[in-house]
N, C-alpha and C. Protein backbone atom coordinates (compact mmCIF):
# COMPACT_ATOMS: atom_id res chain seq x y z
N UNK A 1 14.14 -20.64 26.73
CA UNK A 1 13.47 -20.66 25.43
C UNK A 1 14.50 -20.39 24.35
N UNK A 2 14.72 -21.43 23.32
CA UNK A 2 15.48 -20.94 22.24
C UNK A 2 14.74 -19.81 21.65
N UNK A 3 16.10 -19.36 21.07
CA UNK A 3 15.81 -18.18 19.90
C UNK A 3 15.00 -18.18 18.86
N UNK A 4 14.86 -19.62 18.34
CA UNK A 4 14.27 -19.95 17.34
C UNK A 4 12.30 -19.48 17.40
N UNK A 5 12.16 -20.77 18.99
CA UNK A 5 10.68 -20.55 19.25
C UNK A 5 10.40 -18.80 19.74
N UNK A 6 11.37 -18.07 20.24
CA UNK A 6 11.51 -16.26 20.47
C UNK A 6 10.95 -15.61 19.47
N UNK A 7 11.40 -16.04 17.62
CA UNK A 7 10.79 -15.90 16.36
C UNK A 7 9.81 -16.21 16.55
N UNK A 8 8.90 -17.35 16.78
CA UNK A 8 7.85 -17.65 15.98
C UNK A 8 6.83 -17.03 17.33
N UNK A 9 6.99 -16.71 18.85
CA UNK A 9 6.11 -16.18 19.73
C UNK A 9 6.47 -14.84 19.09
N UNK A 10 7.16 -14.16 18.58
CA UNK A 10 7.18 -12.67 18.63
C UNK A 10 5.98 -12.56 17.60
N UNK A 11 6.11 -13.30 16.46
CA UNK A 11 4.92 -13.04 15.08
C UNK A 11 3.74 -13.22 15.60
N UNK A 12 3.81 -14.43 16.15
CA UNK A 12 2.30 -14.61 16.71
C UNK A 12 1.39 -14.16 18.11
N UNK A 13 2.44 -13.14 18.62
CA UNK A 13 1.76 -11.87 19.66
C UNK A 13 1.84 -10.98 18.65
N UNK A 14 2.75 -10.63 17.49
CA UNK A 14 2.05 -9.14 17.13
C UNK A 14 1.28 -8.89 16.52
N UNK A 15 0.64 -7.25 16.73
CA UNK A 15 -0.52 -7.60 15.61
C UNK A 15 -0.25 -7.21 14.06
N UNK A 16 0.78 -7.32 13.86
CA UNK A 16 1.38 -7.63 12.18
C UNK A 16 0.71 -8.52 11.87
N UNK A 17 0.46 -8.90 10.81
CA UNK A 17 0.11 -10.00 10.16
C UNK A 17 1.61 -10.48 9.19
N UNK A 18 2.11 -9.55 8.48
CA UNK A 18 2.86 -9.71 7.44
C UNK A 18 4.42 -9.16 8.12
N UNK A 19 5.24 -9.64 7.70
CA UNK A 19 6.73 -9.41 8.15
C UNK A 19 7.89 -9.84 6.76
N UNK A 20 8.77 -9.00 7.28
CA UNK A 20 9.99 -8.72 6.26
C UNK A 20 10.92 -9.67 7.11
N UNK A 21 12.17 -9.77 6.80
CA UNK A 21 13.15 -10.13 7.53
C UNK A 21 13.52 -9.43 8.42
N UNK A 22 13.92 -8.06 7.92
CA UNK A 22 14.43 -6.79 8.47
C UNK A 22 13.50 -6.35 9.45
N UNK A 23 12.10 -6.53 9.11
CA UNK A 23 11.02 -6.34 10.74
C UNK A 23 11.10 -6.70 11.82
N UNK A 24 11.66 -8.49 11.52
CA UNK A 24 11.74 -9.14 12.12
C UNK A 24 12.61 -9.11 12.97
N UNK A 25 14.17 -8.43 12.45
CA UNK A 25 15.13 -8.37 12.69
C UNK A 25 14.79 -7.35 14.31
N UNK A 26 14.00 -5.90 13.48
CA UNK A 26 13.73 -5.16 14.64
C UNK A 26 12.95 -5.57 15.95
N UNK A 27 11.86 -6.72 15.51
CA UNK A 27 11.31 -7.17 16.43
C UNK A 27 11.79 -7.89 17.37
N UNK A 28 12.43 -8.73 16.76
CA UNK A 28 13.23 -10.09 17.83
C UNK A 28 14.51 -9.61 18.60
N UNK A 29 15.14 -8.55 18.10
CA UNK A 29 16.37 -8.16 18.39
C UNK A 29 17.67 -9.13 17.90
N UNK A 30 17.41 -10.16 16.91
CA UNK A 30 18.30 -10.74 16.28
C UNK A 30 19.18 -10.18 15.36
N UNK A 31 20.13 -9.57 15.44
CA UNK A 31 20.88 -9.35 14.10
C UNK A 31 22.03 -9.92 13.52
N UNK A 32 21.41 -11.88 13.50
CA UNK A 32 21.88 -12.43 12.25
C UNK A 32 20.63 -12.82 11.39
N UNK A 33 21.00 -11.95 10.26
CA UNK A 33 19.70 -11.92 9.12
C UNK A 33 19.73 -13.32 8.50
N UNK A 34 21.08 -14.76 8.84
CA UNK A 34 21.27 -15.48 7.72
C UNK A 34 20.53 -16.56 8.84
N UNK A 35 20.67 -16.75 10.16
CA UNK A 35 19.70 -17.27 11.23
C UNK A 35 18.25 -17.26 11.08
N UNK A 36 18.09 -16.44 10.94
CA UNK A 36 16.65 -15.84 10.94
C UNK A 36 16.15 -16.40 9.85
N UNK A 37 16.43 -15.67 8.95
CA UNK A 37 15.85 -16.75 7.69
C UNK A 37 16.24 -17.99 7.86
N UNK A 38 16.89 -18.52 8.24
CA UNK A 38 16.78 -20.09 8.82
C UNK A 38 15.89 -20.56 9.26
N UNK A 39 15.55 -20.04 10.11
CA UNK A 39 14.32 -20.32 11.36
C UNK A 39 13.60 -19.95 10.28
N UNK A 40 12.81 -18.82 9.27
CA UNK A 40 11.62 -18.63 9.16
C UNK A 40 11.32 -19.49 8.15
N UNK A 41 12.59 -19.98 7.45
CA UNK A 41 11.92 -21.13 6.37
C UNK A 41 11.71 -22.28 6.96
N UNK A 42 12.02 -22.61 7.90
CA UNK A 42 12.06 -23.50 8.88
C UNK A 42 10.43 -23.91 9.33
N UNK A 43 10.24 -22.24 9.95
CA UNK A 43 8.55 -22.67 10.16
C UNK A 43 7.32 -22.62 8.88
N UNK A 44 8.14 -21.83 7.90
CA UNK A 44 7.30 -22.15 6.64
C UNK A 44 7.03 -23.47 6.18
N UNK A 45 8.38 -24.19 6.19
CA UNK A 45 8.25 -25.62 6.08
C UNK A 45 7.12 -26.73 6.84
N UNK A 46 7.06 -26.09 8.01
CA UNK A 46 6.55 -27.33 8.89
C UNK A 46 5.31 -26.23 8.78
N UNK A 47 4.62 -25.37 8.26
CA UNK A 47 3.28 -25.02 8.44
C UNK A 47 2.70 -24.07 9.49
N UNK A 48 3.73 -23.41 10.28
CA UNK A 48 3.73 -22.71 11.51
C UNK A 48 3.31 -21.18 10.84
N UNK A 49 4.16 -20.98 9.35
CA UNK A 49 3.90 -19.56 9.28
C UNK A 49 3.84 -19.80 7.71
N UNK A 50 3.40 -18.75 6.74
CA UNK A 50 3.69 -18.58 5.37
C UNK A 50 4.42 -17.55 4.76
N UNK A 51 5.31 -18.21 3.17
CA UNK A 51 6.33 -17.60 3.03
C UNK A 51 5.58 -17.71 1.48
N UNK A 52 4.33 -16.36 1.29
CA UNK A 52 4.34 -16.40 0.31
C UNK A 52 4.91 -15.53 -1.39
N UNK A 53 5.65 -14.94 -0.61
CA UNK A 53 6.44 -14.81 -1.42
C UNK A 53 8.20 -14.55 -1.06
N UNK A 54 8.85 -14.43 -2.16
CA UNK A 54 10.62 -14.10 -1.08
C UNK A 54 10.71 -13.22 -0.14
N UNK A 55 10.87 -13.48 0.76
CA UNK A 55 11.54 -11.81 1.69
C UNK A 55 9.96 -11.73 2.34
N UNK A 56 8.77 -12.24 2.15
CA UNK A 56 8.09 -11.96 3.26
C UNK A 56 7.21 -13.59 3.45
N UNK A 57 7.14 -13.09 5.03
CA UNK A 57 6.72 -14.12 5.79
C UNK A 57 5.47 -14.20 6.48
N UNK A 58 4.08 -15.08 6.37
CA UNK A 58 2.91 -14.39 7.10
C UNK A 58 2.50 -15.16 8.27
N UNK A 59 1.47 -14.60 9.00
CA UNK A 59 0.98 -15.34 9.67
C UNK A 59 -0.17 -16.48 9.23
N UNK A 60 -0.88 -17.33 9.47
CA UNK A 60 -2.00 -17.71 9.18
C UNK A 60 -2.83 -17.23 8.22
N UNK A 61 -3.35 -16.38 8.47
CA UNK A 61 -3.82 -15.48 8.11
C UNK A 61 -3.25 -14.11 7.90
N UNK A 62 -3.51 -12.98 7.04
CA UNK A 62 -2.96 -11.84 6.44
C UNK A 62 -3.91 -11.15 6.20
N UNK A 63 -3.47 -10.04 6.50
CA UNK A 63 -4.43 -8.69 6.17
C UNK A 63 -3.94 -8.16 4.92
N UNK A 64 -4.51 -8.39 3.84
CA UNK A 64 -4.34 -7.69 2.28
C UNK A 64 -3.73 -6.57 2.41
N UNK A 65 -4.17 -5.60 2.86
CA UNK A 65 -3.55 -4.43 3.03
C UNK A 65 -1.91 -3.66 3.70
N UNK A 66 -1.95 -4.84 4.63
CA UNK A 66 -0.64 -5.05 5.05
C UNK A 66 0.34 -5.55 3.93
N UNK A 67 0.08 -6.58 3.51
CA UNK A 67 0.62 -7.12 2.18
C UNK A 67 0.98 -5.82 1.45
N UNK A 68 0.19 -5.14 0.43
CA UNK A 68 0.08 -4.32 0.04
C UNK A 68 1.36 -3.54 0.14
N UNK A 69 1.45 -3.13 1.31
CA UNK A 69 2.51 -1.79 1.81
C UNK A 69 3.75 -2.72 2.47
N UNK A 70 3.59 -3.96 2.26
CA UNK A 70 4.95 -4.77 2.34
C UNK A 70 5.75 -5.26 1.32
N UNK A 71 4.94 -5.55 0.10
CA UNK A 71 5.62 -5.98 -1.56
C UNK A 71 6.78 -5.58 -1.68
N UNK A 72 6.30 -3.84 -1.90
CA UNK A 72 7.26 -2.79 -2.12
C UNK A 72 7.50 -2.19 -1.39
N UNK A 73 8.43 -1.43 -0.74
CA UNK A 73 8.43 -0.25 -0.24
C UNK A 73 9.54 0.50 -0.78
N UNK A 74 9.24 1.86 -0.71
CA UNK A 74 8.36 2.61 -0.42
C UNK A 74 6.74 2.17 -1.11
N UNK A 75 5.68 2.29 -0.44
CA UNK A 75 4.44 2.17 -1.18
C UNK A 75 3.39 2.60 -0.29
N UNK A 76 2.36 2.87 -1.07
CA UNK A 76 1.00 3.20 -0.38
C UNK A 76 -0.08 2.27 -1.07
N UNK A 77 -1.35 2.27 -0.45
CA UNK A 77 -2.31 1.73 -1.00
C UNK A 77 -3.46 3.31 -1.89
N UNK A 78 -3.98 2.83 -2.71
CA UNK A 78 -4.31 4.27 -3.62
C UNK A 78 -5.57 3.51 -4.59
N UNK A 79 -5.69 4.71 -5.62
CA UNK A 79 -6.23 4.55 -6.93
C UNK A 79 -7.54 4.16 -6.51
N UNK A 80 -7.78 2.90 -7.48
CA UNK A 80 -9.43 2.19 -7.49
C UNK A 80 -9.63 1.41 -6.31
N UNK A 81 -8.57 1.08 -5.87
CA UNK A 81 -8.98 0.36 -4.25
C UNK A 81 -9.75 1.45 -3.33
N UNK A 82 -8.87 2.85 -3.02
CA UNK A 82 -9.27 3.28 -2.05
C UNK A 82 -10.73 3.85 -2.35
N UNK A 83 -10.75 4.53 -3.40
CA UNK A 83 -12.44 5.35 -4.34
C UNK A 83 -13.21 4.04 -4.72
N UNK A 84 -12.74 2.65 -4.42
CA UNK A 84 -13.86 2.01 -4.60
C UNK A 84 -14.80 1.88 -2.99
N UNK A 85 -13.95 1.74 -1.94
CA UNK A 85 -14.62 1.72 -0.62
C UNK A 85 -15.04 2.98 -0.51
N UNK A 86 -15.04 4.30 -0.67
CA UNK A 86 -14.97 5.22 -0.80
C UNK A 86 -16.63 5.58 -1.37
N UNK A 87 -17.05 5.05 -2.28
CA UNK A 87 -18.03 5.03 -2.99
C UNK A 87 -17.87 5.77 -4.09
N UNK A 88 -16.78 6.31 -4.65
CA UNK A 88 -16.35 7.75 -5.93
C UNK A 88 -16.43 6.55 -7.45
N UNK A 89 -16.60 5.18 -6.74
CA UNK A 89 -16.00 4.23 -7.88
C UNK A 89 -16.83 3.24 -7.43
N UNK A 90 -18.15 2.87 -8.66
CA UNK A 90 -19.00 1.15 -8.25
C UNK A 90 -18.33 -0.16 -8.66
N UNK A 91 -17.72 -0.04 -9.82
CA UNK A 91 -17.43 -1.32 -10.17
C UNK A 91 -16.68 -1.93 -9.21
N UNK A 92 -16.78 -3.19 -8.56
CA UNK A 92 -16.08 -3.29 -7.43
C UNK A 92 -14.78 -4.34 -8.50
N UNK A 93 -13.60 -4.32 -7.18
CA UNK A 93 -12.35 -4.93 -8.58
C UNK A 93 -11.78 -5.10 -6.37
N UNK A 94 -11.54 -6.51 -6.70
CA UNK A 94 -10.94 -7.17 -5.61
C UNK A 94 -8.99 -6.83 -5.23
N UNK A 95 -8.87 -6.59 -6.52
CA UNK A 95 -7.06 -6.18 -6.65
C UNK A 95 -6.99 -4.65 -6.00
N UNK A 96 -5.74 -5.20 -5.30
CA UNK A 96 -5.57 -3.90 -4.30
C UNK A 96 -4.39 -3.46 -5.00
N UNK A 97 -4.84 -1.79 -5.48
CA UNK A 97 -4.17 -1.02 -6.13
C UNK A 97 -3.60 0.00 -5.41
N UNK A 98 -2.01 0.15 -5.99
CA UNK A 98 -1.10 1.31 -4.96
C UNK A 98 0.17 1.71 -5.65
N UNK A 99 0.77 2.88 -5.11
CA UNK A 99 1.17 3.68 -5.69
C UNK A 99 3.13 3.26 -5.26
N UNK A 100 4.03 2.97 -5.99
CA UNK A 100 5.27 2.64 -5.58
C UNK A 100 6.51 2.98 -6.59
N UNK A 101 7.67 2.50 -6.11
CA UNK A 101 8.61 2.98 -7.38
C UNK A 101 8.81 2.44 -8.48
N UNK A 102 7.74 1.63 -8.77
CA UNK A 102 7.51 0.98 -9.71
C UNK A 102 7.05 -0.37 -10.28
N UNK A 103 6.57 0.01 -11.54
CA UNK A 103 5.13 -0.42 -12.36
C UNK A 103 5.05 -2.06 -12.30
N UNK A 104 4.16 -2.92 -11.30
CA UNK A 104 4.30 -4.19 -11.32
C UNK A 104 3.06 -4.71 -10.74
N UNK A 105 2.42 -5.33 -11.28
CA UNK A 105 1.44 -6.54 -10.46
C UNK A 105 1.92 -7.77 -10.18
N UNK A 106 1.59 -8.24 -9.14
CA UNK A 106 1.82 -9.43 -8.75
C UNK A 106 0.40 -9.96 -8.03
N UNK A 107 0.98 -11.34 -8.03
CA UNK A 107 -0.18 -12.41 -7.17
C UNK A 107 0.11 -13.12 -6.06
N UNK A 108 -0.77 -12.39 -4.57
CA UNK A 108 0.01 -13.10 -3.65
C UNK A 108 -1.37 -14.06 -3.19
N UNK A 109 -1.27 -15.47 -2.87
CA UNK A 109 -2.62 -16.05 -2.18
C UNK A 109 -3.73 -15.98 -2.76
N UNK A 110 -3.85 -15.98 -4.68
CA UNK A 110 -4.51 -15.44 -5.05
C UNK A 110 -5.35 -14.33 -5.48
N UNK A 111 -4.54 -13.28 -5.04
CA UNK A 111 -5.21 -11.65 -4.70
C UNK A 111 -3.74 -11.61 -5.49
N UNK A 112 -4.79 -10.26 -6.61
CA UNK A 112 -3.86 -9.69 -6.93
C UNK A 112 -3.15 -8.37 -6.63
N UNK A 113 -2.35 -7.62 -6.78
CA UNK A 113 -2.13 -6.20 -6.25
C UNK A 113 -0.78 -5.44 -7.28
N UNK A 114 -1.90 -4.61 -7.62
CA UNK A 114 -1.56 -4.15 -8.72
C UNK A 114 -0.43 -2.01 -7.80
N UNK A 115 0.78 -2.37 -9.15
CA UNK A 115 0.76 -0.79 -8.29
C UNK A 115 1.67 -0.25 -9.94
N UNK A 116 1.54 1.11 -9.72
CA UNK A 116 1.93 2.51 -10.47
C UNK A 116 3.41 3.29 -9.99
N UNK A 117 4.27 3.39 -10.95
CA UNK A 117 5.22 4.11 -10.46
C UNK A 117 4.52 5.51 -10.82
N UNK A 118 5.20 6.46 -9.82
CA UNK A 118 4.95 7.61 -10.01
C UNK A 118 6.21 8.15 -9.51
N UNK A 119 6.66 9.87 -10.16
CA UNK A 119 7.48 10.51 -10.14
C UNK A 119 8.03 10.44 -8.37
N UNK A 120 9.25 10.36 -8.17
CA UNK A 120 9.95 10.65 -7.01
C UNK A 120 9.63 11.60 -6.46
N UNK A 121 9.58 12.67 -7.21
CA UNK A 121 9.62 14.27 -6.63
C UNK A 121 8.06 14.11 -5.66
N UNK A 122 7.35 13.23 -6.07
CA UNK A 122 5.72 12.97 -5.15
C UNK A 122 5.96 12.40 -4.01
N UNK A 123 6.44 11.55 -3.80
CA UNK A 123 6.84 11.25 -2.42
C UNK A 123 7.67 12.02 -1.04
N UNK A 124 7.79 13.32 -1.74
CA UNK A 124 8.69 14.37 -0.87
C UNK A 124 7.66 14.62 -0.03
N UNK A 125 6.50 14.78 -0.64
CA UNK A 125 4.93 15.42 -0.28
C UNK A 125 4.05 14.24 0.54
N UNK A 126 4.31 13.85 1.56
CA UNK A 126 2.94 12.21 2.30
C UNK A 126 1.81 12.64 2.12
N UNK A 127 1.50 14.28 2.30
CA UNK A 127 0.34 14.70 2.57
C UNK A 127 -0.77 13.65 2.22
N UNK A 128 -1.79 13.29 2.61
CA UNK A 128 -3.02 12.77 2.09
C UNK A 128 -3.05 11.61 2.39
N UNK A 129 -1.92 10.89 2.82
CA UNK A 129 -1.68 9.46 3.01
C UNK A 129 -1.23 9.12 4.53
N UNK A 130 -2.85 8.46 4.46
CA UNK A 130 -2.47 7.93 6.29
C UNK A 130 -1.71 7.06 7.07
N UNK A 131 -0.82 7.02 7.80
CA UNK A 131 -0.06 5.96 8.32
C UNK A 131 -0.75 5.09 9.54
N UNK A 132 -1.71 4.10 9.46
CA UNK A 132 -1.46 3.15 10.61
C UNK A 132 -1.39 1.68 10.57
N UNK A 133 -0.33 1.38 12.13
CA UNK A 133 0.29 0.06 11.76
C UNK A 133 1.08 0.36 10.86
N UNK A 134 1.11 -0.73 10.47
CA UNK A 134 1.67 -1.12 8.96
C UNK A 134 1.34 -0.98 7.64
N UNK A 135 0.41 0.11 7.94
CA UNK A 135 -0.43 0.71 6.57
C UNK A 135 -0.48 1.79 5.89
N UNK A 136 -0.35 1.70 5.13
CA UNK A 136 -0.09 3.25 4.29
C UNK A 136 -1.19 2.93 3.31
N UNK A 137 -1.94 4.27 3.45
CA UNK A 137 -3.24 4.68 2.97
C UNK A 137 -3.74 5.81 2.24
N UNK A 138 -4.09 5.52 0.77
CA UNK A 138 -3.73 7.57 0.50
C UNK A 138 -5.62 7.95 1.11
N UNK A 139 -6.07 8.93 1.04
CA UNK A 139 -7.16 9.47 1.44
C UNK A 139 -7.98 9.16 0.07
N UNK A 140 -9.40 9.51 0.17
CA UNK A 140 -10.33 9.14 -1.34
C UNK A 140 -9.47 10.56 -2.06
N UNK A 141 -9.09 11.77 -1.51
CA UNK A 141 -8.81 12.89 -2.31
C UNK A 141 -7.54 12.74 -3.11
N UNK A 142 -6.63 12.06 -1.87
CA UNK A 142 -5.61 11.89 -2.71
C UNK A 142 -5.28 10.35 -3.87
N UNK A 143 -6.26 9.89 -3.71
CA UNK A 143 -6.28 8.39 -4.41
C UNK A 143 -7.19 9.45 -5.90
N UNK A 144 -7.95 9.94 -5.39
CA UNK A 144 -8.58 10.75 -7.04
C UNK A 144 -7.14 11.76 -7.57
N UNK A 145 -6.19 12.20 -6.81
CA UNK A 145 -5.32 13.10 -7.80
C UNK A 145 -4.29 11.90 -8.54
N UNK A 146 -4.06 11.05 -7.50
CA UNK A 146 -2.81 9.73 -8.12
C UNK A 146 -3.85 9.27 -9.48
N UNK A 147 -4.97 8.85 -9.43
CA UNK A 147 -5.74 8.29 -10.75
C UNK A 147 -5.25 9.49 -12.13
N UNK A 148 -6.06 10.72 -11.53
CA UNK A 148 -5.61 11.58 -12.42
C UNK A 148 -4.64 11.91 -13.45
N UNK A 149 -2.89 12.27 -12.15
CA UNK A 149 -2.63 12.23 -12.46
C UNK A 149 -1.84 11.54 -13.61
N UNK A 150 -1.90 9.92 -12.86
CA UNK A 150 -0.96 9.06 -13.45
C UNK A 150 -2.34 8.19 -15.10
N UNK A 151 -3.13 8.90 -14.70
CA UNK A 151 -4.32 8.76 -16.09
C UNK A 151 -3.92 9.49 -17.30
N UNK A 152 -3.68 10.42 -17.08
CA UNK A 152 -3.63 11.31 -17.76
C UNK A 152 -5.09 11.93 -18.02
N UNK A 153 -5.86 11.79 -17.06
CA UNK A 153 -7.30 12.12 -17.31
C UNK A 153 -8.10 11.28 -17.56
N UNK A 154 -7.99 10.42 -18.16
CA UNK A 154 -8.65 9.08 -18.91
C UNK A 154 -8.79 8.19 -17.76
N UNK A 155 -9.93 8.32 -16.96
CA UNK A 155 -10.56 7.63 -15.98
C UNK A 155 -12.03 8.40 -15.68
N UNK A 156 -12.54 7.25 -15.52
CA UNK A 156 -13.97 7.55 -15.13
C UNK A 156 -14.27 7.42 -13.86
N UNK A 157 -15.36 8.36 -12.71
CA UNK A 157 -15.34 8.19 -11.61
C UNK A 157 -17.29 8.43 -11.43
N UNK A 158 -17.61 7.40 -11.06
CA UNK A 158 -19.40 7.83 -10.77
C UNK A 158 -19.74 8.24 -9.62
N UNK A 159 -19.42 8.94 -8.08
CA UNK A 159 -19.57 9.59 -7.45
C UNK A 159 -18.68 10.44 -7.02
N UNK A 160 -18.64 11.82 -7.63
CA UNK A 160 -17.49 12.46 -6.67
C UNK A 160 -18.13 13.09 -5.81
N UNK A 161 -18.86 13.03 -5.08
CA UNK A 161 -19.77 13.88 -3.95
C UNK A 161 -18.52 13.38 -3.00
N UNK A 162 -18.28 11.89 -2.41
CA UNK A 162 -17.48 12.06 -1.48
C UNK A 162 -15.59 12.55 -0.89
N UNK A 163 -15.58 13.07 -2.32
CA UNK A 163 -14.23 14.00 -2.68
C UNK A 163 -14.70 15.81 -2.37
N UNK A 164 -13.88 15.87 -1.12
CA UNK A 164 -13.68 17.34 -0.80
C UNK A 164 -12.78 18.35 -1.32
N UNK A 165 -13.62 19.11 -2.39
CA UNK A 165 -13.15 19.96 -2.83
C UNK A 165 -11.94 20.75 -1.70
N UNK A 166 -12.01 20.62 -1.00
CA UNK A 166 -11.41 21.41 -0.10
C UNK A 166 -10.05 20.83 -0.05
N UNK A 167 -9.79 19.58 0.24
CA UNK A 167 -9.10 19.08 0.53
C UNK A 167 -8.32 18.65 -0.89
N UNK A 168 -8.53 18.40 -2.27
CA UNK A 168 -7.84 18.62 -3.60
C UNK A 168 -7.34 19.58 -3.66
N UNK A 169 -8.15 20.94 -3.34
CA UNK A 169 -6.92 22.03 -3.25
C UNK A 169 -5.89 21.96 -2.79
N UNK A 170 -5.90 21.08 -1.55
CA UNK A 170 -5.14 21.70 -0.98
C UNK A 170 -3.69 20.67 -1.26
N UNK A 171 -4.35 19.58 -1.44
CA UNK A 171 -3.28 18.50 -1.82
C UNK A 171 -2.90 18.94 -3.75
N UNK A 172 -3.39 19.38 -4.37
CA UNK A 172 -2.97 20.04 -6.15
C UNK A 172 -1.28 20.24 -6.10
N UNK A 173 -0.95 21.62 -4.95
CA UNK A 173 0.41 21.88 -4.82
C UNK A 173 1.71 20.73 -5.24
N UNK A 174 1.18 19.42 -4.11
CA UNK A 174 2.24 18.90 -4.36
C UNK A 174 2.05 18.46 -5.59
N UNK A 175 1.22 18.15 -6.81
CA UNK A 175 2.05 17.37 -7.72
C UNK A 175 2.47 18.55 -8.83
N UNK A 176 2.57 19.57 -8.83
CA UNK A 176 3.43 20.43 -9.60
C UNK A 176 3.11 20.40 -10.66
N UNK A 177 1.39 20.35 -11.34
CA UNK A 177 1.77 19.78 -12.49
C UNK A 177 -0.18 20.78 -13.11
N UNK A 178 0.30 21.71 -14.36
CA UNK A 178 -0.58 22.67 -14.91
C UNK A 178 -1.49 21.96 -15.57
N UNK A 179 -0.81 20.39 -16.03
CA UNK A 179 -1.90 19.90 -17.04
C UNK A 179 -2.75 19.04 -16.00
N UNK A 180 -2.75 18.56 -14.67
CA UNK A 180 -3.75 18.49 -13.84
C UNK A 180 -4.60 19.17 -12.95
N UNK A 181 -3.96 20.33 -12.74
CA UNK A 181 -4.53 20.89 -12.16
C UNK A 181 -5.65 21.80 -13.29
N UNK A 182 -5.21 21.63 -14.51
CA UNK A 182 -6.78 21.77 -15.62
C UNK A 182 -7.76 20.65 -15.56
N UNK A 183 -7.20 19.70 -15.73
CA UNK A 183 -8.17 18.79 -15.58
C UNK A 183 -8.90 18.53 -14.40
N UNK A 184 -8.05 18.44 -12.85
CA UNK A 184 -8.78 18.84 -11.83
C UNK A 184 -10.26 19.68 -12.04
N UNK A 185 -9.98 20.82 -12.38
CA UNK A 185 -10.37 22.28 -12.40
C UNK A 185 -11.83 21.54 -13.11
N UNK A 186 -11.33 21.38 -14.43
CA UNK A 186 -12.54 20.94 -15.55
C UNK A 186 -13.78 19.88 -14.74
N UNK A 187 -12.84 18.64 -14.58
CA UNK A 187 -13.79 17.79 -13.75
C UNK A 187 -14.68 17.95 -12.95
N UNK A 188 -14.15 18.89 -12.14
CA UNK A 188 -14.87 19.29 -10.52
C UNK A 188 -15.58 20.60 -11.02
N UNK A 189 -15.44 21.50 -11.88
CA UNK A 189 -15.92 22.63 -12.63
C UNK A 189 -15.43 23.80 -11.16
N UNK A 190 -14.32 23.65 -10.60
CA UNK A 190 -14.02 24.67 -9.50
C UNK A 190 -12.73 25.41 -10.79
N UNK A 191 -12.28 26.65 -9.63
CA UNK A 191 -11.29 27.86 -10.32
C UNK A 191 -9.89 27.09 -9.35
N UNK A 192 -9.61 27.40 -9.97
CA UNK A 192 -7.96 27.12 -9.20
C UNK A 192 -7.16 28.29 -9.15
């Protein structure tokens, strides 16, 4: 079996949907990166795989969310995406919103995905943000402190029943910051 068809069986046994070069690199055990991208524009061309945007490559089909935490990285998925499944948030809004090193929307396949830079010093802290697969996920608690914070307050939320007080406490620490943790405080009407 060439190397080439080695690429295109490795994507289409895993259960990735979405791939980098450098994934790929780890997956196939190829490390010529200028090959590889050979081959993958190769099968982009003839319809085998999609290359919708630079530097990533999909299957058939794509899981949004994967996308998502592939654009950028470092990144998570956050904000009004996660508190809209969540139920903390009705208006439903199809753009998958997330948190990265910075401030950019783009359009992949029609879907848009919107993300927020936020301070470095926040990412020291994962707490709240789940890892699986290829997914990075903040929790509804920690998707309500990223709104917050990076709101400056100025956001509206119509159910917080499914936000655990418990669990804002405990995630507050990491963002270091007096003028949210008032507003926290105010919102939720708890003592800090």
């Amino acid at each position: 079996m060439s190397s080439q068809n080695n690429i295109l069986e490795t994507m289409l046994k895993s259960k990735r949907t979405v791939f980098t070069v450098q994934s790929l690199m780890m997956l196939t055990g190829c490390s010529d990166s200028q090959k590889l991208t050979k081959s993958l524009q190769y099968y982009a061309k003839n319809g085998k795989i999609l290359n919708p945007r630079r530097g990533i490559y999909t299957k058939q089909e794509f899981d949004a969310q994967e996308m998502a935490c592939s654009l950028f990285r470092p990144s998570y998925i956050s904000m009004e995406y996660v508190l809209q499944r969540a139920g903390v948030v009705f208006q439903w809004d199809e753009t998958v919103t997330g948190i990265s090193y910075i401030s950019r929307t783009v359009e992949v396949d029609g879907r848009q995905y919107s993300y927020r830079k936020i301070n470095p010093e926040l990412w020291v802290g994962m707490e709240g943000i789940e890892q699986k697969d290829n997914i990075a996920i903040a929790t509804p608690e920690r998707a309500f402190l990223d709104m917050m914070y990076l709101s400056a307050g100025n956001c509206y939320f119509d159910n917080l029943r499914p936000i655990s007080v418990q669990k804002v406490r405990k995630l507050l620490p990491t963002y270091r910051s007096a003028k949210l943790n008032e507003r926290v405080a105010k919102l939720l009407n708890i003592k800090l």
